[in-house]
Structures are given as C-alpha cells and as structure tokens.
Protein backbone atom coordinates (compact mmCIF):
# COMPACT_ATOMS: atom_id res chain seq x y z
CA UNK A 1 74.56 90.62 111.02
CA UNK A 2 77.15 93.73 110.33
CA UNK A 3 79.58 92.46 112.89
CA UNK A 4 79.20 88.96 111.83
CA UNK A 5 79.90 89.71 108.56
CA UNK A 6 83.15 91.87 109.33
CA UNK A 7 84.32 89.24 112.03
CA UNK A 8 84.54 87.26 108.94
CA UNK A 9 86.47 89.85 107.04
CA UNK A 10 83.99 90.67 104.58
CA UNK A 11 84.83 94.19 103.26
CA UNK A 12 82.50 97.11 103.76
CA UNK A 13 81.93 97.47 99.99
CA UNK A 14 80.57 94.09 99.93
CA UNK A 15 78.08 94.48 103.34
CA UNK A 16 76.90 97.81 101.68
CA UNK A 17 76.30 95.94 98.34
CA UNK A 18 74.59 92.84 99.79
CA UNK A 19 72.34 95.41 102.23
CA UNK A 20 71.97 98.70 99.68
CA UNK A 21 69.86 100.15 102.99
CA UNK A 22 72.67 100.84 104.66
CA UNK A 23 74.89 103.53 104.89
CA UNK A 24 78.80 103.63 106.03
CA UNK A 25 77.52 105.06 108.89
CA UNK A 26 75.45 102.35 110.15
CA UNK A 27 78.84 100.39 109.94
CA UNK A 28 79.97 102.62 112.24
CA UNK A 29 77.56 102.93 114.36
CA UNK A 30 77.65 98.75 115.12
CA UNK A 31 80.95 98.83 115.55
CA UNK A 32 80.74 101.99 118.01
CA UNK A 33 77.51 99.46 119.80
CA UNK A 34 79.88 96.74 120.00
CA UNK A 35 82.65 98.49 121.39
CA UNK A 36 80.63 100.60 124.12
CA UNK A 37 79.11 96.57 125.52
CA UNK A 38 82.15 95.79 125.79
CA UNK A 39 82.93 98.50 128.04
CA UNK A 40 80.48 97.23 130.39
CA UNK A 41 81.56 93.72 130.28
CA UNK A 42 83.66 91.84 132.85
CA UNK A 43 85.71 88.91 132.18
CA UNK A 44 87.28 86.47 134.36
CA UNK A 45 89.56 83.79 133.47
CA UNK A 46 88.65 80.96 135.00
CA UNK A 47 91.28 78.06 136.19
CA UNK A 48 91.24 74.97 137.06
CA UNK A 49 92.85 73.66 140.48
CA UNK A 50 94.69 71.57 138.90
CA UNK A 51 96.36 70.85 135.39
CA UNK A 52 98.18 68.44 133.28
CA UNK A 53 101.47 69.12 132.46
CA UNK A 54 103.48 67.49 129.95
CA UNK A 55 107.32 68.52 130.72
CA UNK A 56 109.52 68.50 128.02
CA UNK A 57 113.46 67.28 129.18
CA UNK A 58 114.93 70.62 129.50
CA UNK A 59 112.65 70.96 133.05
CA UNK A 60 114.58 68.78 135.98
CA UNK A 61 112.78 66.78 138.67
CA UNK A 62 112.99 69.62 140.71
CA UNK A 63 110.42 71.69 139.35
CA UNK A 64 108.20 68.64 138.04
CA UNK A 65 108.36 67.79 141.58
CA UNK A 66 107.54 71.68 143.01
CA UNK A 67 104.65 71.03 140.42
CA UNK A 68 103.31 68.36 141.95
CA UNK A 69 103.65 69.49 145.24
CA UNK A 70 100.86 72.46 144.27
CA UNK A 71 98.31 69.66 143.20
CA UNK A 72 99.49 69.25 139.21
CA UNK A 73 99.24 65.90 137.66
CA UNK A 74 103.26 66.38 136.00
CA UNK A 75 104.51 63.86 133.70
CA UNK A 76 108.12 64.36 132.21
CA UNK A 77 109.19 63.38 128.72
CA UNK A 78 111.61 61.30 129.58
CA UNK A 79 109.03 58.98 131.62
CA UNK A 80 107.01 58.16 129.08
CA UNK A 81 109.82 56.52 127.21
C-alpha cells in the first residue's frame, strides 16, 4: 500500500496522515524492502524473431532490404503511397 501510494506520487505527509500508525520510518523501511527484491531480481528482455518495421524515406532499399534478409517484415514509406 506505501509503495503504491508513492508510485502514484502521493507525498509522505499525506500517507502519514491517511495511516497516523505509521512513522517516516516505516516509509523507509518499504522503500529499503523494495529496493533490496529488486536486488535479487533478474530481468530479461525478451524479443521477438521477427518485427515490423515501418521505414521512413530517409532509409534506402539497401538497408530495408539487409532487413529483410534477417527475417523482418520491412515496409518503406514510400510503398505505401
């Protein structure tokens, strides 16, 4: 709830008002808990094989072409008219 709350920029004044419980230091200490999973975590970006490119004119037929070559569905501005 505390880093929900600050993810959507809600001030600490205002989480310490709405939850009078808690101290600045419980703040702290989420944020500290978030930051120390994340530590821990991997992350992978994850591509596809293949994408679809939308080339504006400034990119020749060379490259579209070179594109294609590697598997990309290309299309080129000036082909679609």
């Amino acid at each position: 709830m505390v880093l929900e709350r600050l993810a959507a920029h809600e001030s600490w004044e205002a989480i310490l008002s709405a939850y009078p419980e808690l101290k600045k230091e419980d703040i702290q200490e989420a944020i500290l808990y978030a930051r120390s999973s994340l530590d821990h975590t991997e992350f992978r970006v994850v591509m596809p094989d293949a994408l679809r490119l939308y080339l504006d004119q400034m990119f020749g037929l060379d490259v579209a072409a070179a594109l294609h070559r590697e598997g990309h569905d290309v299309l080129r501005a000036a082909e679609t008219g």
